[in-house]
N, C-alpha and C. Protein backbone atom coordinates (compact mmCIF):
# COMPACT_ATOMS: atom_id res chain seq x y z
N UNK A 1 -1.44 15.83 -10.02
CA UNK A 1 -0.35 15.05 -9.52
C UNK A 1 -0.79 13.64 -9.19
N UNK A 2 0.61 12.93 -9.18
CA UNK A 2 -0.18 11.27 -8.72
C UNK A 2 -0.49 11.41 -7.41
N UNK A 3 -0.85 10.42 -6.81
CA UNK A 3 -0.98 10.27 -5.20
C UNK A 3 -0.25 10.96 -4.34
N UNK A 4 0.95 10.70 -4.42
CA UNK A 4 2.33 11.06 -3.96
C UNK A 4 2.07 12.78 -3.44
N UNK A 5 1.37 13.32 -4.52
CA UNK A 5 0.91 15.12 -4.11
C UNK A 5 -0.43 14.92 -3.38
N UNK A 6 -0.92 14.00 -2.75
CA UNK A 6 -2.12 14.75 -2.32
C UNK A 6 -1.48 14.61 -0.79
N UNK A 7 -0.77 15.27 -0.52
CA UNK A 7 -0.29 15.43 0.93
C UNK A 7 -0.83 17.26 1.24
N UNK A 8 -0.80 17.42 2.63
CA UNK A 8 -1.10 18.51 3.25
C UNK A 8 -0.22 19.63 2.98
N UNK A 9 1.14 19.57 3.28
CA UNK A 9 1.84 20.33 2.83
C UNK A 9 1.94 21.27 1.67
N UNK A 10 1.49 20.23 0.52
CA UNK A 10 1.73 20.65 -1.00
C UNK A 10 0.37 21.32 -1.17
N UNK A 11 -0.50 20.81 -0.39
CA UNK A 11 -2.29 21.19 -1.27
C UNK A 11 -1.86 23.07 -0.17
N UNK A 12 -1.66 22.85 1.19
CA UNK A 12 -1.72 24.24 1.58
C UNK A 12 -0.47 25.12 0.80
N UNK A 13 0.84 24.79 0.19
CA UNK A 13 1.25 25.60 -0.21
C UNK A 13 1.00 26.15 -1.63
N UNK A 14 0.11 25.25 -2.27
CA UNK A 14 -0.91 26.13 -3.13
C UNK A 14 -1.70 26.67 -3.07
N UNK A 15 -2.41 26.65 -2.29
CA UNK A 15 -3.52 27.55 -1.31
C UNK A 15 -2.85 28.38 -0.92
N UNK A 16 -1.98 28.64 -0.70
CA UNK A 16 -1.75 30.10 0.15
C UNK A 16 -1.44 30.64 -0.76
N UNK A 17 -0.56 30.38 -2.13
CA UNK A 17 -0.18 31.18 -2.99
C UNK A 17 -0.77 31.64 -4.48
N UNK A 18 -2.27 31.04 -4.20
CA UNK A 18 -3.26 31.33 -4.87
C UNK A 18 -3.20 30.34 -6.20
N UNK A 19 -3.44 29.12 -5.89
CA UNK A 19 -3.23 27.80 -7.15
C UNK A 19 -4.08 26.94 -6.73
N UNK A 20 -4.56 25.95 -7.01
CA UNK A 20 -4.98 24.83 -7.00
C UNK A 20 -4.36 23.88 -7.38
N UNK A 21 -4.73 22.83 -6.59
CA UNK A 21 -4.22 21.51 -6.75
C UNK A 21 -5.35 20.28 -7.00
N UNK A 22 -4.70 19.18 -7.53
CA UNK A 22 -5.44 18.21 -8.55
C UNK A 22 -4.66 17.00 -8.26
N UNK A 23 -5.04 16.20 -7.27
CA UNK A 23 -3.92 14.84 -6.96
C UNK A 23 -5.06 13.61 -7.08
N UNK A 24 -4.80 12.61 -7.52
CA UNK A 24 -5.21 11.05 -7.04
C UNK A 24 -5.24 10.68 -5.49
N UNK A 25 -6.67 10.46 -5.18
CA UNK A 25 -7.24 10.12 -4.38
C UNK A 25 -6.58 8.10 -4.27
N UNK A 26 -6.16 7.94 -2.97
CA UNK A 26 -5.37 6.65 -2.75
C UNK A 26 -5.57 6.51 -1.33
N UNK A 27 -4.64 6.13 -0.65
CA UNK A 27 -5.01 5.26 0.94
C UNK A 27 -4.04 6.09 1.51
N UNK A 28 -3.77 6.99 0.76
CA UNK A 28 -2.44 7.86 1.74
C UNK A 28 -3.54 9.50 2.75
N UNK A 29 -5.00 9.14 2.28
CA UNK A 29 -5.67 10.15 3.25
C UNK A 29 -6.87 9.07 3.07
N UNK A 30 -6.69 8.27 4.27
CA UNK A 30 -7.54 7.02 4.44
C UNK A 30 -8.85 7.55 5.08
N UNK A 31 -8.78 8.72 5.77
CA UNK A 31 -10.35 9.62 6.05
C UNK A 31 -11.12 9.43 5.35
N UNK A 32 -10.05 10.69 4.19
CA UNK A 32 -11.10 11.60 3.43
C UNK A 32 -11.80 10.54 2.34
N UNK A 33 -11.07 9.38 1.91
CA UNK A 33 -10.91 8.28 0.97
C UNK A 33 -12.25 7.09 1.22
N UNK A 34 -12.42 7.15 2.76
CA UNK A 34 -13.45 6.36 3.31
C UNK A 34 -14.68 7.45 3.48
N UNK A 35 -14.84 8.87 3.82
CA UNK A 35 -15.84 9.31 3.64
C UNK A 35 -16.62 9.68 2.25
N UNK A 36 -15.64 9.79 1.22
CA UNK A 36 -16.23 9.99 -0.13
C UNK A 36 -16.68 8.30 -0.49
N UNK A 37 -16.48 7.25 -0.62
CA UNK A 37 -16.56 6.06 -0.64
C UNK A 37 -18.11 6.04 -0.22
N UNK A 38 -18.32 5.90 1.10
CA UNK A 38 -19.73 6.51 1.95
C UNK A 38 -20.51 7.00 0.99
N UNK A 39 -20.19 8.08 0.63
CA UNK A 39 -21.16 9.25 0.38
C UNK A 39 -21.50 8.78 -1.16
N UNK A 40 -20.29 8.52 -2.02
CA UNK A 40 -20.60 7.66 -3.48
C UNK A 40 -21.42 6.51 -3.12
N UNK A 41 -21.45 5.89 -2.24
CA UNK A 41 -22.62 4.68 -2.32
C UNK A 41 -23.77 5.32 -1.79
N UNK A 42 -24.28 6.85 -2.20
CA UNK A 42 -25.60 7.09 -1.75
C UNK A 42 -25.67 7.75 -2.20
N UNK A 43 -24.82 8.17 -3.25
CA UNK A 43 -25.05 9.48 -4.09
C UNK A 43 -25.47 8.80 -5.36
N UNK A 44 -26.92 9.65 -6.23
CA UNK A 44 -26.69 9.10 -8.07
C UNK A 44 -25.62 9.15 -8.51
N UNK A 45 -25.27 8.87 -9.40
CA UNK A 45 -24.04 8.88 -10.50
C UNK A 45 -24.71 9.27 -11.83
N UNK A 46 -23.51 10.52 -12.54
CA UNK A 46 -24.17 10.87 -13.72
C UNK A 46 -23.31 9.84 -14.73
N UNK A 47 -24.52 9.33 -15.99
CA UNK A 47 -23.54 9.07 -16.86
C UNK A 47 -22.93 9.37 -17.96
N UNK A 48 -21.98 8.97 -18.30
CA UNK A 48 -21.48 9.48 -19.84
C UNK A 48 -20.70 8.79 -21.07
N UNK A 49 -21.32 8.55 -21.77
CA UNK A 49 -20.35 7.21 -22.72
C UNK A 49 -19.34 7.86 -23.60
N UNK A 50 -18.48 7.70 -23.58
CA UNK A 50 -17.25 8.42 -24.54
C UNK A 50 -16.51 7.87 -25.86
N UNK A 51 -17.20 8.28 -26.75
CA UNK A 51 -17.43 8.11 -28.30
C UNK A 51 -17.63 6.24 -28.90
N UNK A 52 -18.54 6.41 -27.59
CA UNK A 52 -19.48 4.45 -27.67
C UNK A 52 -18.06 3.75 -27.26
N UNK A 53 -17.42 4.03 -26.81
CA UNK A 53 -16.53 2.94 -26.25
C UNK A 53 -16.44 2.86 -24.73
N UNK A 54 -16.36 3.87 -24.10
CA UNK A 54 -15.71 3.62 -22.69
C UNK A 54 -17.29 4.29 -22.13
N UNK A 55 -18.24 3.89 -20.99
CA UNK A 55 -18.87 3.81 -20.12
C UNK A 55 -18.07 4.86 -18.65
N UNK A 56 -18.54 5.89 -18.70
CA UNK A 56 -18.43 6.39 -17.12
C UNK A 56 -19.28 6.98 -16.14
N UNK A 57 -19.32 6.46 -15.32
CA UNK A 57 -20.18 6.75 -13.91
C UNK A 57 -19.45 8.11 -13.06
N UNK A 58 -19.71 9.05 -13.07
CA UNK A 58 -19.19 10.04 -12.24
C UNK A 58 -19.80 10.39 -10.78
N UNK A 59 -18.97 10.89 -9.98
CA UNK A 59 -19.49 11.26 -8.63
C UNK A 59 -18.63 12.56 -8.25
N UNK A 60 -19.40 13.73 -7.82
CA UNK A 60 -18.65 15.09 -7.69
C UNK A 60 -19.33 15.06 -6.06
N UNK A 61 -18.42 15.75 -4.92
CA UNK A 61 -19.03 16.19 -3.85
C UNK A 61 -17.78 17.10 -3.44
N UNK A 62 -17.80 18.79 -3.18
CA UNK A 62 -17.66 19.23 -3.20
C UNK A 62 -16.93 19.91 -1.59
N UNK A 63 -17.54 19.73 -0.73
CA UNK A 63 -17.99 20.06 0.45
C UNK A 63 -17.16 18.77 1.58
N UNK A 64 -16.18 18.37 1.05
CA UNK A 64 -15.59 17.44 2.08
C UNK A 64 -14.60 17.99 3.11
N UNK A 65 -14.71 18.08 4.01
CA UNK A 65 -13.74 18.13 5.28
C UNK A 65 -13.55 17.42 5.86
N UNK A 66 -12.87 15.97 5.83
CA UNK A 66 -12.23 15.22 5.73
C UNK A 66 -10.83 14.68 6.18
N UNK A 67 -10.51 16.34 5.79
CA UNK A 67 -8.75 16.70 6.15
C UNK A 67 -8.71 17.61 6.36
N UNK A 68 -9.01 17.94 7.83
CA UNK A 68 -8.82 19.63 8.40
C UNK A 68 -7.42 19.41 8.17
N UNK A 69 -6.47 19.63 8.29
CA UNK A 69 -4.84 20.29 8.47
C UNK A 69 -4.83 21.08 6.79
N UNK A 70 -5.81 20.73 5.77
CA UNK A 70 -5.79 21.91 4.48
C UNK A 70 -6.80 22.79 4.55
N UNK A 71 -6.39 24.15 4.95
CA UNK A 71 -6.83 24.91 4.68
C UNK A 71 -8.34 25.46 4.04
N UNK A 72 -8.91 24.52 3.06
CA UNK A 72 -9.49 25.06 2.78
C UNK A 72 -10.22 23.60 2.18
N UNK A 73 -11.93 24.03 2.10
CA UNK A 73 -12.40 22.71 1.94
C UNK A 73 -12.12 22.10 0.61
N UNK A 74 -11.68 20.80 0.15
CA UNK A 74 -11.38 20.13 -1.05
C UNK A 74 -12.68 19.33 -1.58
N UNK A 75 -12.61 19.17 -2.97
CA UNK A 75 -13.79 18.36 -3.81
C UNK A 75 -12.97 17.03 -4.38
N UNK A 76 -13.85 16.46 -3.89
CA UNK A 76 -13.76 14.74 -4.69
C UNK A 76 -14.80 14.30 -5.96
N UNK A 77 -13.89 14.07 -6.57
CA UNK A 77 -14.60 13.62 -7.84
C UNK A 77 -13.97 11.89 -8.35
N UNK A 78 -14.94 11.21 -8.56
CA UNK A 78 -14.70 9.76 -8.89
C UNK A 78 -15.41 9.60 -10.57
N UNK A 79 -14.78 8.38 -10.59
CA UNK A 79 -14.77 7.94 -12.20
C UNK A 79 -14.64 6.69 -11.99
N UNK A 80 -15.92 6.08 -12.41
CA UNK A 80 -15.83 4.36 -12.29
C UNK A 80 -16.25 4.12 -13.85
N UNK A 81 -15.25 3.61 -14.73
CA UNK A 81 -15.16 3.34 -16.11
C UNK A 81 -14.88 1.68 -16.57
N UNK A 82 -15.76 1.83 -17.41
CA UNK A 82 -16.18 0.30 -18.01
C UNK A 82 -16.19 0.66 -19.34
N UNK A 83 -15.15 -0.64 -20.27
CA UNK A 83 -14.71 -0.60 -21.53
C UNK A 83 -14.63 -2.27 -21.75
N UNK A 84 -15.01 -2.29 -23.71
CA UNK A 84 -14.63 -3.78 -23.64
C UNK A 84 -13.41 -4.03 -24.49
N UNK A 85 -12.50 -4.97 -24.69
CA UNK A 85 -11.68 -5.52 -25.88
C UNK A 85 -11.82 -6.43 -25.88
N UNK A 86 -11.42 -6.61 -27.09
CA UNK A 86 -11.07 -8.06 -27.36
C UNK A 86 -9.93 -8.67 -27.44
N UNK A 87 -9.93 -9.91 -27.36
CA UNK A 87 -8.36 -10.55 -26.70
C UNK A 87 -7.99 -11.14 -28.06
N UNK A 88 -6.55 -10.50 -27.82
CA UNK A 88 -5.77 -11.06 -28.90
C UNK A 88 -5.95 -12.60 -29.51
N UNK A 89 -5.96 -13.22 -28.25
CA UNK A 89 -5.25 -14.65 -28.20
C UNK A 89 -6.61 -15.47 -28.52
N UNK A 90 -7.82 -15.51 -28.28
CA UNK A 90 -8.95 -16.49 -28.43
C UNK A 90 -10.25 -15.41 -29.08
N UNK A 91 -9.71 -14.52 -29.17
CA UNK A 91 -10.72 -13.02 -29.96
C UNK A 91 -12.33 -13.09 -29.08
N UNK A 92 -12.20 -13.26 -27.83
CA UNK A 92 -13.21 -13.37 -26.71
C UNK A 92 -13.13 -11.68 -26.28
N UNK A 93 -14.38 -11.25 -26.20
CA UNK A 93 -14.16 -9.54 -25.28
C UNK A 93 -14.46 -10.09 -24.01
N UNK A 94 -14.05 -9.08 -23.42
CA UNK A 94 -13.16 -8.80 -21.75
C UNK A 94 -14.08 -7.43 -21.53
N UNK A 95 -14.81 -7.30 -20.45
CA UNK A 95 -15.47 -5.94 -20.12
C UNK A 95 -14.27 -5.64 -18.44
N UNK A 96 -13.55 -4.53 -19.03
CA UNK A 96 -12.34 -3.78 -18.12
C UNK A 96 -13.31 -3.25 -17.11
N UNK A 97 -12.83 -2.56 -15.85
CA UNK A 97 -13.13 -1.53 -15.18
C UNK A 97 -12.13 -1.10 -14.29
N UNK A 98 -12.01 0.45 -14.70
CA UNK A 98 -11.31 0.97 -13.71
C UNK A 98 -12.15 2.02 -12.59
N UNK A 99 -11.62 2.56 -11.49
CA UNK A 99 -12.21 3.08 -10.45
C UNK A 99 -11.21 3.99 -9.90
N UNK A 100 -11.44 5.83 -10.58
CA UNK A 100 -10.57 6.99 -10.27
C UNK A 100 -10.95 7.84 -9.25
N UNK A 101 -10.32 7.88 -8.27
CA UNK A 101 -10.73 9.06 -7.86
C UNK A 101 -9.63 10.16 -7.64
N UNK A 102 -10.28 11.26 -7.47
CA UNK A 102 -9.53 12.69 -7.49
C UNK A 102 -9.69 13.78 -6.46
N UNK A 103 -8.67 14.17 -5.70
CA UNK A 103 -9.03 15.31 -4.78
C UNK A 103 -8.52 16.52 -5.11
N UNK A 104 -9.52 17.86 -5.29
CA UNK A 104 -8.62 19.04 -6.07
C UNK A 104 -9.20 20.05 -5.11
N UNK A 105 -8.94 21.16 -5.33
CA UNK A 105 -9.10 22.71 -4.66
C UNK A 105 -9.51 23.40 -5.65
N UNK A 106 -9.68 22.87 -6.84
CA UNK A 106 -11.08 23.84 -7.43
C UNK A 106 -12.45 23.40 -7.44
N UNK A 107 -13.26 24.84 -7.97
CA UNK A 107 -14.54 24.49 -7.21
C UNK A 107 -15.42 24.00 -8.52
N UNK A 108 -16.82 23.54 -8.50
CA UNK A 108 -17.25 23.06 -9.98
C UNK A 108 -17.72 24.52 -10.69
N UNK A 109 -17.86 25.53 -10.51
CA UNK A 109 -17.43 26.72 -11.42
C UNK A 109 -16.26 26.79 -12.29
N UNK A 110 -15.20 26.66 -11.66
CA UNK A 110 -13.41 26.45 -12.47
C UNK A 110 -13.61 25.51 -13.48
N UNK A 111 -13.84 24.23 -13.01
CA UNK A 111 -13.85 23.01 -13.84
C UNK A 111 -15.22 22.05 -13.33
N UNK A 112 -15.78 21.54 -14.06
CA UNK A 112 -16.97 20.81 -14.07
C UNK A 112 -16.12 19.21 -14.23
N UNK A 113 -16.68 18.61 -13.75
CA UNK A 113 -16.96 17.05 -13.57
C UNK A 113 -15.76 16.10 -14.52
N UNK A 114 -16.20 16.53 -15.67
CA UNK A 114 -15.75 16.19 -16.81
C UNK A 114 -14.18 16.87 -16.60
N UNK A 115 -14.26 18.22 -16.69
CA UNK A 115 -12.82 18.37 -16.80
C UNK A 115 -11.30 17.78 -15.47
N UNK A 116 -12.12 17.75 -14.45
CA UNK A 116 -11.58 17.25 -13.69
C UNK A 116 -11.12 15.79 -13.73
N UNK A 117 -11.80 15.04 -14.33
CA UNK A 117 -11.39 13.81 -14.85
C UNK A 117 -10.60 13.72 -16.11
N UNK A 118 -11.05 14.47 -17.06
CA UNK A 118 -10.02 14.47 -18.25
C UNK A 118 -8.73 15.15 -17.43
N UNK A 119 -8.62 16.40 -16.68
CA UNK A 119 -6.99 16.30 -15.99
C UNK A 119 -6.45 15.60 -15.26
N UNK A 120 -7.26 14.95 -14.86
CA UNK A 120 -6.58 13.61 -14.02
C UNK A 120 -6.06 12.93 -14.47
N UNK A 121 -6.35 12.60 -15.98
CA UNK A 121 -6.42 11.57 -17.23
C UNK A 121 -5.14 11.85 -17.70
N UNK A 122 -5.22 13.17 -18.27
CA UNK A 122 -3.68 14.02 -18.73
C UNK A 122 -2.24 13.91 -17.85
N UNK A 123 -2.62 13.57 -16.70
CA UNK A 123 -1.41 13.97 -15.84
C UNK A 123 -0.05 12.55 -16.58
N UNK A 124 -0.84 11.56 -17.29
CA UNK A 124 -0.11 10.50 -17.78
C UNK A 124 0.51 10.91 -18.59
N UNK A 125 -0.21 12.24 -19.87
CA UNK A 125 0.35 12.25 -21.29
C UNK A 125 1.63 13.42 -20.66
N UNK A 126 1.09 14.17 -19.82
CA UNK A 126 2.41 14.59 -19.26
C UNK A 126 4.29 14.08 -18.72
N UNK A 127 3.39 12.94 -18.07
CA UNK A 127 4.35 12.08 -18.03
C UNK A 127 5.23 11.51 -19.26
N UNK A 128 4.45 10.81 -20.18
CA UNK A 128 4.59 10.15 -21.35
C UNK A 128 5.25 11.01 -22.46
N UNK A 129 4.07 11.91 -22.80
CA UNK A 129 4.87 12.75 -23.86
C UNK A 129 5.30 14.04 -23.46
N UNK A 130 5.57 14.39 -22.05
CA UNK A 130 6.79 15.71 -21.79
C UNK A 130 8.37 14.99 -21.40
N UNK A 131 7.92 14.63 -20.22
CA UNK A 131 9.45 13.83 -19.64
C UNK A 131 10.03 13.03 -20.58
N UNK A 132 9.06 12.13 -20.95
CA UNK A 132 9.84 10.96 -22.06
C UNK A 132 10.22 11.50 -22.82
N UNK A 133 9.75 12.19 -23.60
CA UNK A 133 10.19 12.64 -24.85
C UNK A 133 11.39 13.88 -24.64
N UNK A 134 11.61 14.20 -23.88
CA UNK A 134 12.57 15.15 -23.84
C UNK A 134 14.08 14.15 -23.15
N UNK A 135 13.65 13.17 -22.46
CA UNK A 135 14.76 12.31 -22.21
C UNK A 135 15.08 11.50 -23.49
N UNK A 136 13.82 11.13 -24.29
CA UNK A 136 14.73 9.89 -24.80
C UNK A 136 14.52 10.59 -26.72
N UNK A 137 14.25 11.97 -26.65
CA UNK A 137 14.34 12.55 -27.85
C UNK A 137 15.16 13.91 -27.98
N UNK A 138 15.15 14.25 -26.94
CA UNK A 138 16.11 15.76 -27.04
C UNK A 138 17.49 15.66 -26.40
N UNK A 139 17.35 14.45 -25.66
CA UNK A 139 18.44 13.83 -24.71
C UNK A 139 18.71 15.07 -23.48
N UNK A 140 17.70 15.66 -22.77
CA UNK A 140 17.75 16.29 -21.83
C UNK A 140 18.00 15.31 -20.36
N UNK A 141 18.46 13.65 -20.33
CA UNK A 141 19.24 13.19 -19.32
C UNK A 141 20.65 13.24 -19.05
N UNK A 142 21.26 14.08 -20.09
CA UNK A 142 22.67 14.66 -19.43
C UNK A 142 23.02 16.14 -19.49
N UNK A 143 23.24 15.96 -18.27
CA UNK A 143 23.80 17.29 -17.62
C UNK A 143 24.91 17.77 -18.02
N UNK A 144 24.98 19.12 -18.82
CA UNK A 144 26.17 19.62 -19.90
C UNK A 144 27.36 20.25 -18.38
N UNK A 145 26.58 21.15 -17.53
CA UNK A 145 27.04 21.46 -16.29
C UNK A 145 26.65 21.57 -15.28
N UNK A 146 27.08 21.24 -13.99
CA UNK A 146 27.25 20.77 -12.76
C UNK A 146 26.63 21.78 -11.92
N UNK A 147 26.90 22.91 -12.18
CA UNK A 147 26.27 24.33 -11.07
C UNK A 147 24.81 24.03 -10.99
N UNK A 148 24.07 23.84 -9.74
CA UNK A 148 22.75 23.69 -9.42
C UNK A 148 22.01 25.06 -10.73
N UNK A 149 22.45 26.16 -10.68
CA UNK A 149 22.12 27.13 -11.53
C UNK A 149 21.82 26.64 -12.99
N UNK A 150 23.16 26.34 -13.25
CA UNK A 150 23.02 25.94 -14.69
C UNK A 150 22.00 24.84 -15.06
N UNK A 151 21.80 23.93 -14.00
CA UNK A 151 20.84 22.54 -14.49
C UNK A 151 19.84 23.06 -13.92
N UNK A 152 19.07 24.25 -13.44
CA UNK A 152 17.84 24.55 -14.04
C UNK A 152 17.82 25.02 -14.97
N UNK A 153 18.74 25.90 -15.60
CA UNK A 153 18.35 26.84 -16.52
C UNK A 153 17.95 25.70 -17.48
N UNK A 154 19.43 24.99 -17.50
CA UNK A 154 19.26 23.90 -18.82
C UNK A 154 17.68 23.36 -19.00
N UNK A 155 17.18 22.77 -17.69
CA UNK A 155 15.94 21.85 -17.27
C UNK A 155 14.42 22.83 -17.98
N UNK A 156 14.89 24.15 -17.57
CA UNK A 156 13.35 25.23 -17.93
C UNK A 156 13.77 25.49 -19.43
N UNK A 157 14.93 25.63 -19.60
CA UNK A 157 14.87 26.02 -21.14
C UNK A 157 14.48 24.89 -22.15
N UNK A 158 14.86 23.84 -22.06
CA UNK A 158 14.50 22.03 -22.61
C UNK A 158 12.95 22.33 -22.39
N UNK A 159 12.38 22.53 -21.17
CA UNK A 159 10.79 22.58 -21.51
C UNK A 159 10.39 23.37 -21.70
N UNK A 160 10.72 24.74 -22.33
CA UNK A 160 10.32 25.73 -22.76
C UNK A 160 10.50 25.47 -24.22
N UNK A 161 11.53 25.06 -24.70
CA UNK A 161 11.64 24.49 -26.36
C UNK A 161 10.80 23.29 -26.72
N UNK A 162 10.59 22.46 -25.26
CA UNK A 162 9.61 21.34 -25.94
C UNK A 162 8.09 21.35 -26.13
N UNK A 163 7.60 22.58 -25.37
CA UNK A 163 6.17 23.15 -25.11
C UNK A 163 6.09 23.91 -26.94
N UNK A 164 7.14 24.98 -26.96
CA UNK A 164 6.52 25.69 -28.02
C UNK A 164 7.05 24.35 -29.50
N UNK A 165 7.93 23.40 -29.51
CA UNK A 165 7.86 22.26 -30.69
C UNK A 165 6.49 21.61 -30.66
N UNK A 166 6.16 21.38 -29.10
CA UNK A 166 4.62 20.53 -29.19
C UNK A 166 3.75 21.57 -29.70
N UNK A 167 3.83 22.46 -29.57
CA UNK A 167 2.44 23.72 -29.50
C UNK A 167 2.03 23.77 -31.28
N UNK A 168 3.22 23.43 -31.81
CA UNK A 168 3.37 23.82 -33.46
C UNK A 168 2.80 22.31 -33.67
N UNK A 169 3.60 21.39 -33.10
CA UNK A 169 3.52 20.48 -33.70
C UNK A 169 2.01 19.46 -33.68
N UNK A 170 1.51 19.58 -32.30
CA UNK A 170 0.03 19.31 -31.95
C UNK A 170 -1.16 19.72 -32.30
N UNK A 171 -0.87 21.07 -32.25
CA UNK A 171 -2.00 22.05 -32.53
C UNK A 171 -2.16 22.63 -33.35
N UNK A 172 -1.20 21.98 -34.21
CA UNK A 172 -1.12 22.81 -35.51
C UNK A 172 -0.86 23.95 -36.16
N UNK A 173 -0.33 24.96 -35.38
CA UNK A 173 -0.86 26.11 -35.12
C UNK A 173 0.29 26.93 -36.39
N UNK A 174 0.72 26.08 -37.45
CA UNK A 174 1.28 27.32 -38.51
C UNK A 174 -0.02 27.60 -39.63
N UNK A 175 -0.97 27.28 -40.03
CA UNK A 175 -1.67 27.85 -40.69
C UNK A 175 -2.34 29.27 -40.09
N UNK A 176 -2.59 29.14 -38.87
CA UNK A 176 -2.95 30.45 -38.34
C UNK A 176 -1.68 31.21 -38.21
N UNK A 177 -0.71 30.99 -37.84
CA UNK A 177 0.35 32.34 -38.30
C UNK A 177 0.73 32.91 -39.72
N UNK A 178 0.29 31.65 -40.52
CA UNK A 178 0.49 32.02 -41.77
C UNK A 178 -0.47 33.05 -42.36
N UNK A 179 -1.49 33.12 -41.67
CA UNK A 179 -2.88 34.09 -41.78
C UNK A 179 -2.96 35.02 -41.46
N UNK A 180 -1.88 35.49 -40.55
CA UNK A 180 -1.45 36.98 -40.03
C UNK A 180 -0.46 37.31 -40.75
């Protein structure tokens, strides 16, 4: 989730009901945000270059309590990434950097370093290519009927048709049915 989910409420009512949660680390838990900060300026950083273009510095610490009111202790994981382009306009490169961090409730058994940052990463294409595309390609922004009932059904069935169109359509996945 973006920022907006890393509230107490949401992280314990996945915790209790046996889920994990995965939100952007921001100024809305100014603690936990300033003790991982701390601890990244004294911790190594592993690195990892991603297919010679993008530069990342990672930081995992596991063990933060930070924010007693959740339940259960949360892991921070950061991503400080450095990339270059070149500029349209005078064809000069530009060395970018961005600086991610992430607070989740799984542990580095579930997901390692890496994956925690690539889902952090994803939560955009979610955005991008689920919502968008079902608003501005299936036209799932109008409501056929009014009954709170009916506009879920409508809402789960639209992403239940757009999961299994992507599933075919992404993954390719008719040569292997064709094989059975």
């Amino acid at each position: 989730g973006d920022a907006l989910y890393a509230n107490t409420d949401w992280f314990n009512f996945l915790i209790e009901r046996g889920k994990h949660a995965l939100a952007v680390l921001k100024n809305n838990r100014p603690n936990l945000l300033e003790d991982a900060r701390c601890l990244f300026g004294i911790l190594p950083a592993h690195v990892d270059v991603d297919c010679g273009k993008r530069r990342r510095r990672y930081w995992d610490c596991d063990t933060f309590t930070s924010w007693p009111a959740v339940s259960a202790m949360v892991r921070v994981v950061r991503s400080l990434e450095t990339w270059t382009v070149r500029r349209q306009l005078d064809g000069q490169e530009e060395e970018l950097t961005s600086d991610w961090m992430w607070v989740t409730t799984l542990s580095a058994l579930q997901a390692s370093t890496r994956a925690v940052v690539d889902m952090g990463h994803d939560r955009w294409s979610i955005e991008n290519q689920g919502f968008n595309e079902l608003v501005n390609r299936w036209d799932a922004n109008h409501v056929f009927r009014h009954h709170p009932v009916a506009i879920l059904i409508f809402t789960l069935f639209a992403m239940l048709c757009l999961n299994v169109f992507m599933a075919f359509y992404c993954r390719n996945l008719k040569p292997e049915v064709r094989r059975t």
